[in-house]
Protein backbone atom coordinates (compact mmCIF):
# COMPACT_ATOMS: atom_id res chain seq x y z
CA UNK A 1 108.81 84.56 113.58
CA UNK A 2 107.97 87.39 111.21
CA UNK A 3 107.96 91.13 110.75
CA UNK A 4 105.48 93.73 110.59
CA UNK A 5 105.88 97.42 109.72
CA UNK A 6 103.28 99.97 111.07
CA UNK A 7 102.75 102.97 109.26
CA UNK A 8 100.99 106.30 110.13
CA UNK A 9 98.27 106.98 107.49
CA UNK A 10 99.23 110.17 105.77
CA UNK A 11 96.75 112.92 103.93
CA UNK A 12 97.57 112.53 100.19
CA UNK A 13 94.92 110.51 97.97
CA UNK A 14 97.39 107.94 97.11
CA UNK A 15 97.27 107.41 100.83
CA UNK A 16 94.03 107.60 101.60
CA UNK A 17 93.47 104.85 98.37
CA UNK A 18 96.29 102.72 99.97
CA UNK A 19 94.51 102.72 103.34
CA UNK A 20 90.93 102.27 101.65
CA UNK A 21 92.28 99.13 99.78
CA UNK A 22 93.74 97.22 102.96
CA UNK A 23 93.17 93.43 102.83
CA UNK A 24 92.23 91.95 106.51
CA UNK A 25 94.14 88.72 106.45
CA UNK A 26 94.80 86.19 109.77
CA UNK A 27 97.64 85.33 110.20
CA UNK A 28 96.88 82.60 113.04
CA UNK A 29 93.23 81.14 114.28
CA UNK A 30 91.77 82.56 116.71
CA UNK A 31 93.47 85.44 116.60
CA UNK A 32 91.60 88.66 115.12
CA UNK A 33 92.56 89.95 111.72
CA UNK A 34 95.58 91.55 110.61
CA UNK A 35 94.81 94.31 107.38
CA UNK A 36 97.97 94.39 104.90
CA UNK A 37 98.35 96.55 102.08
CA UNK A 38 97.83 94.60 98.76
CA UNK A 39 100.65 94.10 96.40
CA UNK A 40 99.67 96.80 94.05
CA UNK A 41 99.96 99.29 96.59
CA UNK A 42 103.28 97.70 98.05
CA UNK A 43 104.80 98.33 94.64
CA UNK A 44 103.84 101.79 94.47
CA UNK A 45 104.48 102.79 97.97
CA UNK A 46 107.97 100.63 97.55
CA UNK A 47 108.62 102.55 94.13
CA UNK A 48 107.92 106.24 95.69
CA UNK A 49 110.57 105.34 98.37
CA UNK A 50 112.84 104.34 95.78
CA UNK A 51 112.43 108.14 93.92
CA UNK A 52 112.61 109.71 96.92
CA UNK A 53 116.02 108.24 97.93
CA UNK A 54 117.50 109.09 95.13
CA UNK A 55 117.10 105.90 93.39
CA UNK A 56 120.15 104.25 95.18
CA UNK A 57 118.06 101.65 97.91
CA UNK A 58 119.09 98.28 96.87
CA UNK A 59 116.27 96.82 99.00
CA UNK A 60 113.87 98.84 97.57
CA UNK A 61 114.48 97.99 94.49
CA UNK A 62 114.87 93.97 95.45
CA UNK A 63 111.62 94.31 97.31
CA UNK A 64 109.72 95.81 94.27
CA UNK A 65 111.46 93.49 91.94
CA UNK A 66 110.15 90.59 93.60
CA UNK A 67 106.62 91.44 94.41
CA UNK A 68 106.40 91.37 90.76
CA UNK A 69 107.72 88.42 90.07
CA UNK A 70 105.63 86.38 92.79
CA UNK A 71 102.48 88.00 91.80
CA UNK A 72 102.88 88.63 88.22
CA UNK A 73 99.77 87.50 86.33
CA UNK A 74 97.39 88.48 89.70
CA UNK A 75 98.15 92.21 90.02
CA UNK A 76 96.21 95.26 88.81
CA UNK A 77 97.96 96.36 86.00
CA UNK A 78 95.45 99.27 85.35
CA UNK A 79 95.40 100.00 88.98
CA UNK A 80 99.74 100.08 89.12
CA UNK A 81 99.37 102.37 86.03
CA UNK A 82 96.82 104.83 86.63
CA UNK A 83 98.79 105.38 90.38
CA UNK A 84 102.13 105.44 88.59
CA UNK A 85 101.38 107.88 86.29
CA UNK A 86 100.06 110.40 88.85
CA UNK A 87 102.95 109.41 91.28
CA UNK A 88 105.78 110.48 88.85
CA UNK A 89 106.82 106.47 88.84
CA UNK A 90 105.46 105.40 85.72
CA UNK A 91 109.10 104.62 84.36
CA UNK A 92 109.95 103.06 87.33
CA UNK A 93 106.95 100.66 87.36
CA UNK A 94 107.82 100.04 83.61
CA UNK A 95 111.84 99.15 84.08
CA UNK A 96 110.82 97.20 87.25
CA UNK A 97 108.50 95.08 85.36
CA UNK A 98 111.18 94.85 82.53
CA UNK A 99 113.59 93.54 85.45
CA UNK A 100 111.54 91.10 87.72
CA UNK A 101 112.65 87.61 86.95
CA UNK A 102 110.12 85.34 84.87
């Protein structure tokens, strides 16, 4: 068993990048292909929801804390700061990457 979340594409650029970046991925033969958002974008989008709610969602945080950690030498790192820095998140993306376990 496993969980997906569906989101409604919104009108922003960081949105529209998000959406234009989708990986198709299947998750089971012969069954047609699923598109995910790739962890750079997770981060971000994970990150904004983190500002926007006051900085107090544990899960959140978790969530963000261990993307890095499981794809740490694989990400974007220009990507994650170039979005960052326009989001407002830059010093989020920097404490989180101070935080995620080695």
């Amino acid at each position: 068993m496993f969980k997906l979340d569906f989101f409604v594409l919104g009108d922003g650029a960081f949105d529209r990048e998000e959406f234009r970046r989708r990986v198709p991925m299947s998750i089971e033969s012969g069954y047609p292909a699923l598109y995910f958002k790739t962890p750079e974008d997770t981060i971000l989008r994970k990150l904004l929801w983190f500002r926007d709610g006051g900085g107090t969602s544990e899960q959140q945080w978790r969530d963000v804390l261990g993307v890095i950690a499981l794809q740490r030498g694989s990400l974007d790192d220009a990507y994650l700061d170039d979005w960052a820095g326009q989001l407002g998140i830059a010093d989020l993306l920097n404490r989180a990457r101070n935080q995620a376990p080695r």
